[in-house]
N, C-alpha and C. Protein backbone atom coordinates (compact mmCIF):
# COMPACT_ATOMS: atom_id res chain seq x y z
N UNK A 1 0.85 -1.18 0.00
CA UNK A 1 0.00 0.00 0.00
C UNK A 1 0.89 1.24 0.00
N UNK A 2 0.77 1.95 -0.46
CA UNK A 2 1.12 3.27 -1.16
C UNK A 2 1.13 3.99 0.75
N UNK A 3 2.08 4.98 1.10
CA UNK A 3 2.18 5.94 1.92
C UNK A 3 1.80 7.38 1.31
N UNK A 4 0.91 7.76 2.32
CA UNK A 4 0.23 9.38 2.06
C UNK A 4 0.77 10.33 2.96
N UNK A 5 0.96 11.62 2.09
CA UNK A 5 1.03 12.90 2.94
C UNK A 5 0.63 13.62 2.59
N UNK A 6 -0.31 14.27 2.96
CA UNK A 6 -1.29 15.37 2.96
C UNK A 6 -1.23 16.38 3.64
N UNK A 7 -0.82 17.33 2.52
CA UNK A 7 -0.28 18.71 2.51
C UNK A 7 -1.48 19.72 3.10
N UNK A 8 -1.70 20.38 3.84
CA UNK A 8 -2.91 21.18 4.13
C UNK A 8 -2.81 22.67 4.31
N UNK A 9 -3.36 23.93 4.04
CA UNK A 9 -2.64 25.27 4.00
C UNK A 9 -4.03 25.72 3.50
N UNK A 10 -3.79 27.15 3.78
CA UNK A 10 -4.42 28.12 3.71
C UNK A 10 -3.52 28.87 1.91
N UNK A 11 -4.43 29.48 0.99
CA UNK A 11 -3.75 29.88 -0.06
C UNK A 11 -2.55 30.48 -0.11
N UNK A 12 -1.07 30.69 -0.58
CA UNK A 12 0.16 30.88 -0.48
C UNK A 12 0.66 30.73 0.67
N UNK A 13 0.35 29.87 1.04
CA UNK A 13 0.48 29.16 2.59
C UNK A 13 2.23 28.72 2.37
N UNK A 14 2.84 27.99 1.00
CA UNK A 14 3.72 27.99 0.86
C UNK A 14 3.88 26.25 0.49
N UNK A 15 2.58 25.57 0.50
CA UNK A 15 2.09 24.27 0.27
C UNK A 15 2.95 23.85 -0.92
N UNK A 16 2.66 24.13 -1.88
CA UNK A 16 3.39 23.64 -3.39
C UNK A 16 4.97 23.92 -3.38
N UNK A 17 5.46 24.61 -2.91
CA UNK A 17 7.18 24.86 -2.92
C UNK A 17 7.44 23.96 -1.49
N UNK A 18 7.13 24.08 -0.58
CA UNK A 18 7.16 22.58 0.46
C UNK A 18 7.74 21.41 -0.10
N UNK A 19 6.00 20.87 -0.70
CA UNK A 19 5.90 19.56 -1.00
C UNK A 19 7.12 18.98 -2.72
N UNK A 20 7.30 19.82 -3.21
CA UNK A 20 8.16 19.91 -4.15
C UNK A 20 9.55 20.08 -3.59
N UNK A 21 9.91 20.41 -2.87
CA UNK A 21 11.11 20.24 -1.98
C UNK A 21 11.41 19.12 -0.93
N UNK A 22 10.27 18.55 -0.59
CA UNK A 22 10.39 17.52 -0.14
C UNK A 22 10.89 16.25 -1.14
N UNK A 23 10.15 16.55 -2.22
CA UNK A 23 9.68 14.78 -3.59
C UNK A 23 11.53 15.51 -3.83
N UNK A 24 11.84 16.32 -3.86
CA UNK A 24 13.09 16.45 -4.62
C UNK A 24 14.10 15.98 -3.84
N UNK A 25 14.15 16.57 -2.82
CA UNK A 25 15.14 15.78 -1.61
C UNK A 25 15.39 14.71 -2.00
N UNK A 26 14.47 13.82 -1.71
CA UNK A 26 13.87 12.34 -1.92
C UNK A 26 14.98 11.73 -2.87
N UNK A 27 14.80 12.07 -4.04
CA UNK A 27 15.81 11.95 -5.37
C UNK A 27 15.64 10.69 -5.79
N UNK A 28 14.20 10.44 -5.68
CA UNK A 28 13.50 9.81 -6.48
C UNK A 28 12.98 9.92 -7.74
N UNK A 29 12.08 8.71 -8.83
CA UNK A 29 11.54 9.43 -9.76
C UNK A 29 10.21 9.84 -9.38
N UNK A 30 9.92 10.78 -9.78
CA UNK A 30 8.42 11.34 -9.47
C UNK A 30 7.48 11.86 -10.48
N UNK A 31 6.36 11.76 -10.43
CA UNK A 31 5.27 11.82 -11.23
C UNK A 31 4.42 13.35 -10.26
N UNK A 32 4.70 14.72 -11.09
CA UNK A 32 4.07 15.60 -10.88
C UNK A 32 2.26 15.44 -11.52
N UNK A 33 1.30 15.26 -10.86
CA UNK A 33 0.01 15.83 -11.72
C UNK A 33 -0.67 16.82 -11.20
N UNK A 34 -0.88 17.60 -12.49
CA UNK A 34 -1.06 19.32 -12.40
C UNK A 34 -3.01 18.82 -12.64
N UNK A 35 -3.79 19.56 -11.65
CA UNK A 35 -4.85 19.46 -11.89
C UNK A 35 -5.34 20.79 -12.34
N UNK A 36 -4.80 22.16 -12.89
CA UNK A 36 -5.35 23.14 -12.98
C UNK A 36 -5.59 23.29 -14.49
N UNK A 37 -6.06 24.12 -14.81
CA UNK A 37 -6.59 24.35 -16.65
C UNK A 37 -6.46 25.85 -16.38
N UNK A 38 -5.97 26.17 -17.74
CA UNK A 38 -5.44 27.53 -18.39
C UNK A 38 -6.77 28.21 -18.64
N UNK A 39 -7.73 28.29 -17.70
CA UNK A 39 -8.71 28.80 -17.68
C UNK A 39 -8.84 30.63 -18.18
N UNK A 40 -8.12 31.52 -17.92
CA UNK A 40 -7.74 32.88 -18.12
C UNK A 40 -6.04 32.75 -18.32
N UNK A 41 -5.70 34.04 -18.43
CA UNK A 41 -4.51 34.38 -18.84
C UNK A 41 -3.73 34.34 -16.92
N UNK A 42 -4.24 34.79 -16.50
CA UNK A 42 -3.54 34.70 -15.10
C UNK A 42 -3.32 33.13 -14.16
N UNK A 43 -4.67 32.41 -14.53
CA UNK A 43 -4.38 31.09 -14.08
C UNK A 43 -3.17 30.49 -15.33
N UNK A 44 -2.75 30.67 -16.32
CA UNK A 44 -2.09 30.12 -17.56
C UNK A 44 -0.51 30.75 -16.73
N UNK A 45 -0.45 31.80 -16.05
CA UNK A 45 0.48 32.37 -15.44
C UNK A 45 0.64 31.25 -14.55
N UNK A 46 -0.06 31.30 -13.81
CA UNK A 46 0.16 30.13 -12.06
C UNK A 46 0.79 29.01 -12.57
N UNK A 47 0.28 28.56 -13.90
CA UNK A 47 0.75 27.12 -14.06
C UNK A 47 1.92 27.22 -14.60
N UNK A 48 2.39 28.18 -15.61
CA UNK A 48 3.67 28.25 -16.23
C UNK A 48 4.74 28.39 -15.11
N UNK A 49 4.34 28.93 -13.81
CA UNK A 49 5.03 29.41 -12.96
C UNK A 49 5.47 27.87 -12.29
N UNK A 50 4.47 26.96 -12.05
CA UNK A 50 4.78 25.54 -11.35
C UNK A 50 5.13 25.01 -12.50
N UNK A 51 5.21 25.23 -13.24
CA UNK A 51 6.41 24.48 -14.27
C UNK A 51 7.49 24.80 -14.44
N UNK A 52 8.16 26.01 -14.36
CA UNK A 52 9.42 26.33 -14.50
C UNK A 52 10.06 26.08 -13.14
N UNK A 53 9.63 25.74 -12.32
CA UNK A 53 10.27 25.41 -10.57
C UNK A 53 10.35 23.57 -10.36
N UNK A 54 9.57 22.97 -11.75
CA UNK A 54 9.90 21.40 -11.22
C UNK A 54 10.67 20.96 -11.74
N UNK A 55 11.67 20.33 -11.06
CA UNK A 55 12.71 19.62 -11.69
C UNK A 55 12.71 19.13 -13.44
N UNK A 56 13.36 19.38 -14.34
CA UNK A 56 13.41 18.63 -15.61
C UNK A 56 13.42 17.18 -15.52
N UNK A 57 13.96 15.92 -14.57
CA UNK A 57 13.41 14.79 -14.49
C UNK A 57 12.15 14.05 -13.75
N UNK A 58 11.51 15.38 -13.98
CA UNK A 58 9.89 14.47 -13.54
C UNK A 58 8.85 14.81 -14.54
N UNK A 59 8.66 13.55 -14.55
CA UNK A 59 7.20 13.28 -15.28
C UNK A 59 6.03 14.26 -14.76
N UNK A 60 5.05 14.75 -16.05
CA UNK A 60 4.33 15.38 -15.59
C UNK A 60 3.13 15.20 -16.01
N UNK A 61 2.17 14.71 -15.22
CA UNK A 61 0.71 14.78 -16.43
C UNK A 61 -0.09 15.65 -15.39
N UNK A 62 -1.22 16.11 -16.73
CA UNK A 62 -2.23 16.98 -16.98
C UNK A 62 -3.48 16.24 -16.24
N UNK A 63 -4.28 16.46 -15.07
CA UNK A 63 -5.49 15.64 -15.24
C UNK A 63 -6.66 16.35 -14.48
N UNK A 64 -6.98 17.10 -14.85
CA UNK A 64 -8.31 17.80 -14.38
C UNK A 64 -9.42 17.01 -13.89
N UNK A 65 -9.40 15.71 -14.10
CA UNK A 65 -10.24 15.11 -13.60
C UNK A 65 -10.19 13.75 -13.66
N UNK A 66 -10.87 12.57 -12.48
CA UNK A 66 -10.57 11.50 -13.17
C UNK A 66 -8.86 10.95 -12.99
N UNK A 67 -8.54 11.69 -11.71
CA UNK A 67 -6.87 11.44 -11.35
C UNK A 67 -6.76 9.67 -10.94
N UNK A 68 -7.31 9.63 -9.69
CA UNK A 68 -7.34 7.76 -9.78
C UNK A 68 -7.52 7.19 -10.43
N UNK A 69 -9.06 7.01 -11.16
CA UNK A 69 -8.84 6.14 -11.88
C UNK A 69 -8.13 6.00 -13.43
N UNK A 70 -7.71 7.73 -14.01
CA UNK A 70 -6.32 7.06 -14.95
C UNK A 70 -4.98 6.70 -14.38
N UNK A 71 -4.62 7.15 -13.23
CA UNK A 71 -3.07 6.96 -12.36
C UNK A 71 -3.34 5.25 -11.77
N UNK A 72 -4.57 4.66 -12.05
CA UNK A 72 -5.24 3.07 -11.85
C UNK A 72 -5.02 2.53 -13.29
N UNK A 73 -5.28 2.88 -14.49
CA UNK A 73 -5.73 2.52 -15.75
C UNK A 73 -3.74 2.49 -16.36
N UNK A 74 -3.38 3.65 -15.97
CA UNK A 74 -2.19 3.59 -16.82
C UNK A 74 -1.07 4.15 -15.51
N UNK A 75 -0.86 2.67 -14.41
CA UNK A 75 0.42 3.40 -13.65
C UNK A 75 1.18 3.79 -13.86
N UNK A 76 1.80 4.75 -13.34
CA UNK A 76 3.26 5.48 -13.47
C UNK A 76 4.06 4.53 -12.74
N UNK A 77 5.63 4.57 -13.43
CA UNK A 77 6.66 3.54 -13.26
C UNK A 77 7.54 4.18 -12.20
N UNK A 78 6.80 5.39 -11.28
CA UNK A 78 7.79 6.10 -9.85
C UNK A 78 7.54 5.78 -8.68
N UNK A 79 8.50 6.57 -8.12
CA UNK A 79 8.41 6.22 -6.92
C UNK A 79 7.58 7.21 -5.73
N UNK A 80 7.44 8.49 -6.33
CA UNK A 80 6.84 9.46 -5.62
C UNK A 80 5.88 9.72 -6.52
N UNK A 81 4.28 10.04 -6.37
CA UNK A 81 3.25 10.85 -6.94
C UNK A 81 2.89 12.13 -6.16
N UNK A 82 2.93 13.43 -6.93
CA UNK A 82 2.32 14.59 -5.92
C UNK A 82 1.41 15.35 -6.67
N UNK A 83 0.48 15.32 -5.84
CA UNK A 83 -0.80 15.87 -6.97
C UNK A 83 -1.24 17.48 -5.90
N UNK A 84 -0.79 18.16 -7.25
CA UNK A 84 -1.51 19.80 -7.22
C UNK A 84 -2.15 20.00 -7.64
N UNK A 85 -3.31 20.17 -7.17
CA UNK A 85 -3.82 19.82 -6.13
C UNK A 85 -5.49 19.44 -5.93
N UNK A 86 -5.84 18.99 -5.12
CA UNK A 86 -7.44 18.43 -4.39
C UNK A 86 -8.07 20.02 -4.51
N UNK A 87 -7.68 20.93 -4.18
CA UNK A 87 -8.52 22.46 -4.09
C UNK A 87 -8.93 22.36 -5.21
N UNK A 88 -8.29 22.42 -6.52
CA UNK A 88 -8.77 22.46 -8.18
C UNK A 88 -9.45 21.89 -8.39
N UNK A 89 -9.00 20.81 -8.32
CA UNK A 89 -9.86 19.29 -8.92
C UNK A 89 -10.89 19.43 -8.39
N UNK A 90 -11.51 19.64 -7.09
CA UNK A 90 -12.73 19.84 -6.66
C UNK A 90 -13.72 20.64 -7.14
N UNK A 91 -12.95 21.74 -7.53
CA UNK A 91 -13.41 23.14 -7.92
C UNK A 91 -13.70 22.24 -9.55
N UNK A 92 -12.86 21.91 -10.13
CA UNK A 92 -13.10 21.47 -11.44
C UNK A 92 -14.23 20.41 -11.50
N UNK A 93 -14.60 19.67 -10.71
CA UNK A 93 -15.55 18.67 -10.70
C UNK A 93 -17.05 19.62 -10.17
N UNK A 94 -17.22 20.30 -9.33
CA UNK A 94 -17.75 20.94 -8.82
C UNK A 94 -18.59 22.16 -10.23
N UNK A 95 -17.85 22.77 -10.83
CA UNK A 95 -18.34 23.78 -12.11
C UNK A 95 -18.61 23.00 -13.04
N UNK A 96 -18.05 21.24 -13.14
CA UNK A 96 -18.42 20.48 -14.17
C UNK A 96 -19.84 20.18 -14.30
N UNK A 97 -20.14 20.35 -13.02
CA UNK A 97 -21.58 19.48 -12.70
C UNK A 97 -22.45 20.43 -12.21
N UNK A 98 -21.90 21.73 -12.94
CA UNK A 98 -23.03 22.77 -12.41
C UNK A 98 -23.15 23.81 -13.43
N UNK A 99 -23.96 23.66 -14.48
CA UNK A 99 -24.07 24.73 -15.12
C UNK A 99 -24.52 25.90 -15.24
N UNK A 100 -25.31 26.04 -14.14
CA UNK A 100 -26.12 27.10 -13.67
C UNK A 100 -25.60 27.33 -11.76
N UNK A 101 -24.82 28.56 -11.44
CA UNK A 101 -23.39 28.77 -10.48
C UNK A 101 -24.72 29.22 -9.31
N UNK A 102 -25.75 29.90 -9.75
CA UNK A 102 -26.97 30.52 -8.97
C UNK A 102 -27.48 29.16 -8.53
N UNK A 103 -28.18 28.27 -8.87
CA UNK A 103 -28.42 27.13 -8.56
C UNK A 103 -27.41 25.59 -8.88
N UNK A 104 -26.55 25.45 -8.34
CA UNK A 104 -25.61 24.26 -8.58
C UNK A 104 -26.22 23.15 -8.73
N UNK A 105 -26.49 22.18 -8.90
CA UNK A 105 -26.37 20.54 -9.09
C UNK A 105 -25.68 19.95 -7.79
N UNK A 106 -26.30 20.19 -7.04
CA UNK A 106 -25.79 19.56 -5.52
C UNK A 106 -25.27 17.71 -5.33
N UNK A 107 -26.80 17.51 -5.68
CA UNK A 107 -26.26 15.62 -6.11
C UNK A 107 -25.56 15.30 -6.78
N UNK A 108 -25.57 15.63 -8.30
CA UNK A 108 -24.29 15.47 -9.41
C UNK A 108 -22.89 15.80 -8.45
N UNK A 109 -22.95 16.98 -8.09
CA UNK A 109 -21.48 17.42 -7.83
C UNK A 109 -21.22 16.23 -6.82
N UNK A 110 -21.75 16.67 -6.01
CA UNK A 110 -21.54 15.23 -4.45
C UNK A 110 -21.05 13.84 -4.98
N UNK A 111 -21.91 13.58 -6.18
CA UNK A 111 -21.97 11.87 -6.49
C UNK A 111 -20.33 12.61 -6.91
N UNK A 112 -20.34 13.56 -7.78
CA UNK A 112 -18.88 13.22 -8.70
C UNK A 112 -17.74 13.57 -7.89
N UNK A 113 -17.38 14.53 -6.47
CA UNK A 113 -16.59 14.57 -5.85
C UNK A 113 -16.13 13.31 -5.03
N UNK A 114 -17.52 12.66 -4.23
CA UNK A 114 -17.27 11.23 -4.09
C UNK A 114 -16.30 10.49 -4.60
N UNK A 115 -16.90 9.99 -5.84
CA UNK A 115 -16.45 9.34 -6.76
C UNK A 115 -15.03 9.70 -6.91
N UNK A 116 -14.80 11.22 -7.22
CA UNK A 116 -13.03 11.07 -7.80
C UNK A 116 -12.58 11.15 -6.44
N UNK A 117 -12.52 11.11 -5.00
CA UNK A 117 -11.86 11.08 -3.69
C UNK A 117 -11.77 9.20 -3.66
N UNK A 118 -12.88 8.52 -3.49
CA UNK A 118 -12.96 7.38 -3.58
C UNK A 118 -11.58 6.76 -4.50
N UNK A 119 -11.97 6.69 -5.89
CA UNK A 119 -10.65 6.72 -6.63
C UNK A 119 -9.41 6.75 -6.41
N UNK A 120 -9.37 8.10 -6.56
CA UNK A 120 -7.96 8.51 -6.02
C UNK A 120 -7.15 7.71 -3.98
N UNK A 121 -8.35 7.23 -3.62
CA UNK A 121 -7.82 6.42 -2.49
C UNK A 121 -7.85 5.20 -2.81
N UNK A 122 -8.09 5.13 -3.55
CA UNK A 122 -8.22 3.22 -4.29
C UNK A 122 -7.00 3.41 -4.61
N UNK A 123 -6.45 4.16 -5.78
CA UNK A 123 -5.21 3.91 -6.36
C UNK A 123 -3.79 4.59 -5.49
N UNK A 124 -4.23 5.08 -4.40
CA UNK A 124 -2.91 5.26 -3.36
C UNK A 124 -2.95 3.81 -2.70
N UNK A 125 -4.02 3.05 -2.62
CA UNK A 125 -4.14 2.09 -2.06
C UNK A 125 -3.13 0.94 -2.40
N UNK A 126 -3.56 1.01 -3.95
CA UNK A 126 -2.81 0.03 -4.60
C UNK A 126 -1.88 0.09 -5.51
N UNK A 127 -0.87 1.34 -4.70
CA UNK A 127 0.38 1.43 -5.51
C UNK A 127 1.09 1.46 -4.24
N UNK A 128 2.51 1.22 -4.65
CA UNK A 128 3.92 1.21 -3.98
C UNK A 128 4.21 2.58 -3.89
N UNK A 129 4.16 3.95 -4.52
CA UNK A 129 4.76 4.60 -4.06
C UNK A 129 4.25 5.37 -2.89
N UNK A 130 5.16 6.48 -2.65
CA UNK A 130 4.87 7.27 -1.86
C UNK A 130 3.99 8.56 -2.34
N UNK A 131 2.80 8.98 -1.77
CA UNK A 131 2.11 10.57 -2.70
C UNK A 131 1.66 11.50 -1.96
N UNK A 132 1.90 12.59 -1.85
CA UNK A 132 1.80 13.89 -1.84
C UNK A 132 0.55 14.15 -2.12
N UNK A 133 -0.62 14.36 -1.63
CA UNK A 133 -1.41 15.37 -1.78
C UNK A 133 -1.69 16.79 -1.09
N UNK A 134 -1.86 17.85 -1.94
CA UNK A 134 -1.70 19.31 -1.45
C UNK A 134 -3.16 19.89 -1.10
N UNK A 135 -3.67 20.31 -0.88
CA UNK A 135 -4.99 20.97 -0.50
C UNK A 135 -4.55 22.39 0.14
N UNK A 136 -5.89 23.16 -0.01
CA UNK A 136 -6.28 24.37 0.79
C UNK A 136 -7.37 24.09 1.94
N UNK A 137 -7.53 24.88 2.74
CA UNK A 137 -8.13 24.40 3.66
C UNK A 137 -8.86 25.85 3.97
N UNK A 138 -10.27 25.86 2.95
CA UNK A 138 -11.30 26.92 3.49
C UNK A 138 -12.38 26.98 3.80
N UNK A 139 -12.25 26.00 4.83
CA UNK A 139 -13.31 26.38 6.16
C UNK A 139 -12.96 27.20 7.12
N UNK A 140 -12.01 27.81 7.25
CA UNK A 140 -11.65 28.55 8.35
C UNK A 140 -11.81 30.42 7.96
N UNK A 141 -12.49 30.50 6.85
CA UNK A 141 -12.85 31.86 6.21
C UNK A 141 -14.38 32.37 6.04
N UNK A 142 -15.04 33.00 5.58
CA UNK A 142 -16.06 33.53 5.41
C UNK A 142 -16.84 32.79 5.02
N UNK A 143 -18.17 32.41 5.11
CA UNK A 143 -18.87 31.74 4.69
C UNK A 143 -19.55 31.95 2.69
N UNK A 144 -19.06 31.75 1.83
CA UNK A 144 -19.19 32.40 0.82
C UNK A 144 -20.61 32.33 0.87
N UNK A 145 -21.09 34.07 -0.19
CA UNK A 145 -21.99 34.19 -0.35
C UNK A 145 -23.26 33.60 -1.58
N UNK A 146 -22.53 32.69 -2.13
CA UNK A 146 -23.56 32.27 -3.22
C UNK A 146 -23.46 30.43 -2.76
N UNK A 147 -24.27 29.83 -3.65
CA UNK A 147 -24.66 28.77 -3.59
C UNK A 147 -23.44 28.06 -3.97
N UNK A 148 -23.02 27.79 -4.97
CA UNK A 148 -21.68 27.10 -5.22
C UNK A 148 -20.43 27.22 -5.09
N UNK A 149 -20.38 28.77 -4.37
CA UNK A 149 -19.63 28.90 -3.39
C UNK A 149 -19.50 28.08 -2.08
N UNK A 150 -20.51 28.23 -1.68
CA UNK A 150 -20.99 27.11 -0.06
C UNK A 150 -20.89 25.61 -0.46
N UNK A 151 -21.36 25.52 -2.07
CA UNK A 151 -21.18 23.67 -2.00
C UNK A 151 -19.65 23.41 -2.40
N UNK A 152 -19.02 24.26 -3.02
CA UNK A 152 -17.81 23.90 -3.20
C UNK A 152 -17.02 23.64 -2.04
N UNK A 153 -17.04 25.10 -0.78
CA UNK A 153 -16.86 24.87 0.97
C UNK A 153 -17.00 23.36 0.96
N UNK A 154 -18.08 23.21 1.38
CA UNK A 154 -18.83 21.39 1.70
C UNK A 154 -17.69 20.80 1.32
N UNK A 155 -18.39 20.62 -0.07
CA UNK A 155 -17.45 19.05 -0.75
C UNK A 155 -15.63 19.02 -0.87
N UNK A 156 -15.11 20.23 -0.62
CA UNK A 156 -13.60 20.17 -0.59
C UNK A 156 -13.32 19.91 0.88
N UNK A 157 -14.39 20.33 1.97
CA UNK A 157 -13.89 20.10 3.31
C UNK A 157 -14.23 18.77 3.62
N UNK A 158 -15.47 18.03 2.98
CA UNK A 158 -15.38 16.79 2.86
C UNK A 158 -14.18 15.92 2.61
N UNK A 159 -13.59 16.22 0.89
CA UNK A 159 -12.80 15.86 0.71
C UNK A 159 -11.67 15.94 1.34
N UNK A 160 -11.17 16.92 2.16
CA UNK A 160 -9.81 17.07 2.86
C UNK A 160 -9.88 16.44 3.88
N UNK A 161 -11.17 15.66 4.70
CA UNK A 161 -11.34 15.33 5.57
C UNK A 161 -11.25 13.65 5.34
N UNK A 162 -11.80 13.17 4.41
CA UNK A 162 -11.44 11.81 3.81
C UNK A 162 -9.79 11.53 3.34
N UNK A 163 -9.33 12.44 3.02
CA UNK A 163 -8.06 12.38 2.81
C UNK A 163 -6.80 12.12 3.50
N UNK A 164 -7.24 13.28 4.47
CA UNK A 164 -6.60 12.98 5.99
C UNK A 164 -6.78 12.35 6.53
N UNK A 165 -7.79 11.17 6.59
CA UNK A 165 -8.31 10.06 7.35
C UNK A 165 -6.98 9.18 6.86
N UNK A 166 -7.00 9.20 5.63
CA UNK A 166 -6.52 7.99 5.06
C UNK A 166 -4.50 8.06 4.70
N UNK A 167 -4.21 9.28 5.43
CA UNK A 167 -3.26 9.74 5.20
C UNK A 167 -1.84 9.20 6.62
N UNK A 168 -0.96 9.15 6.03
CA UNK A 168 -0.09 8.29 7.14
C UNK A 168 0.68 9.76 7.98
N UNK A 169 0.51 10.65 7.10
CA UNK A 169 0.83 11.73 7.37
C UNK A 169 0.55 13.79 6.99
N UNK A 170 0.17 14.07 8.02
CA UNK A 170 -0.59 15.43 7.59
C UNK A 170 -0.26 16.28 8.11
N UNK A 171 0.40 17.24 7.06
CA UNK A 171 1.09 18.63 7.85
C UNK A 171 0.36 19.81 6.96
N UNK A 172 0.07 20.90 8.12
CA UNK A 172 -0.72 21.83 8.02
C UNK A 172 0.44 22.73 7.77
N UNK A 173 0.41 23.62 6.83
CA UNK A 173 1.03 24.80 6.38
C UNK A 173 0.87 25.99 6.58
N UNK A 174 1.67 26.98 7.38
CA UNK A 174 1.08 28.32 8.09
C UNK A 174 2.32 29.32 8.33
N UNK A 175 2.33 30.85 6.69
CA UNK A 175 3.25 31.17 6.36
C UNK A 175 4.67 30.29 6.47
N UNK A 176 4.22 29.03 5.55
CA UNK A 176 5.45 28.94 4.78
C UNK A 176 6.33 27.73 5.83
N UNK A 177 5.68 27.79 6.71
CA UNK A 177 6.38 26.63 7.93
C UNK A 177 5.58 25.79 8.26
N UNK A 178 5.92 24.26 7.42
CA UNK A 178 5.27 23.13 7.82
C UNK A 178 5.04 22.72 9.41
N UNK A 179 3.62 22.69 9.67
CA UNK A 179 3.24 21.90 11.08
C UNK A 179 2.42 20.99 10.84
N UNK A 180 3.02 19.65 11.61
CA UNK A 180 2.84 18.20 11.68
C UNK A 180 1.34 18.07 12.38
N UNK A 181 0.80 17.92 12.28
CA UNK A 181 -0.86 17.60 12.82
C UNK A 181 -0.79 16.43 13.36
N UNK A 182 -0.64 15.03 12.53
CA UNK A 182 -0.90 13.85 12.93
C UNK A 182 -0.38 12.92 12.01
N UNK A 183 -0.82 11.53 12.48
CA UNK A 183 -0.71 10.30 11.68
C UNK A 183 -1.68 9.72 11.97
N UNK A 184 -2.63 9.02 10.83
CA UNK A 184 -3.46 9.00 11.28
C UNK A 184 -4.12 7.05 10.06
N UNK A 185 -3.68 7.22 9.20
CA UNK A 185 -4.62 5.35 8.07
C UNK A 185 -5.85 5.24 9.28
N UNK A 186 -6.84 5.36 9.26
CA UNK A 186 -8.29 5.26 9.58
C UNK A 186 -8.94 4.80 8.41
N UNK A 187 -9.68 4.25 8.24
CA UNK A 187 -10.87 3.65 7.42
C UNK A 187 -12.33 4.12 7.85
N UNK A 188 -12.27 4.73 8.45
CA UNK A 188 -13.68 5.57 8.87
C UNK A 188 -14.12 6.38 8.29
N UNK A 189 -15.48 6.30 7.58
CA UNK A 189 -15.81 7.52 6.75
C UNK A 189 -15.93 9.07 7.67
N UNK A 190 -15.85 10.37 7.40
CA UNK A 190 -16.51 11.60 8.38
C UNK A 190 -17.51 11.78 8.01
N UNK A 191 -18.26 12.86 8.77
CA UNK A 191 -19.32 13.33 8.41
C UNK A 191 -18.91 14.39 7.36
């Protein structure tokens, strides 16, 4: 079974230059997957920016969605996986299944965040390496004011919460200085 660490932070918390300094240390091979999309010219910035900071010998795939079960369908031959990040992907599953932002698709989104958390713990399950997952952590901010604002809240704090269950290791990020929370492989679903 695959070992987890789950990265947790508040936005420029300092999460992604961390966990990328860690897989590098390591000096292992590693499998970067970028979950963000060149959505505007400024997110196309963010990502060019986490590309010019990762090492030239790591593998990198693209997967906006659907991370387990292709990292299940077509394993990578490394030793480290670090996926940037659960905040996106959520967000990306979340606007997938909601075409209308005033009224969201609450069940769709739920069934489909489920589904890719489920996944993605299946296939940490049943790989050898070691993986990195990064998250934001915003429950601790304003309650947003629209509807898919609040379900996105939900289902990512869901998800960070299943994650960390299942995680051997979870450090919370706070300006830029990793703090160790716990250890925790539980099989218990949360609320």
């Amino acid at each position: 079974m695959g070992k987890l660490t789950f990265i947790i932070g508040g936005a420029r918390s300092g999460k992604s230059s961390y966990t990328e300094r860690i897989a590098a240390g390591l000096g292992q091979r590693v499998l970067y997957v970028a979950t963000a999309q060149p959505s505007d010219e400024e997110m196309a910035a963010r990502i060019r920016s986490h590309q010019a900071r990762r090492p030239a010998g790591w593998q990198t795939r693209e997967l906006s969605a659907g991370v387990g079960r292709q990292l299940m369908a077509d394993p990578p031959d490394v030793d480290i996986i670090l996926i940037d990040c659960l905040t996106v992907l959520v967000s990306n599953l979340v606007l997938q299944a909601s075409s209308n932002l005033d009224e969201p698709d609450v069940p769709a989104a739920t069934v489909s965040v489920q589904a890719e958390v489920s996944n993605l713990v299946e296939a940490i399950r049943a790989s050898e390496a070691h993986w990195f997952v990064i998250s934001n952590e915003v429950g601790q901010g304003l309650v947003p004011p629209y509807p898919v604002g609040r379900l996105y809240r939900d289902l990512l704090g869901w998800a960070n919460q299943r994650l960390a269950q299942e995680a051997d290791e979870v450090i919370w990020m706070v300006a830029g200085i990793p703090v160790p929370i716990g250890q925790y492989r539980r099989s218990e679903n949360s609320e």
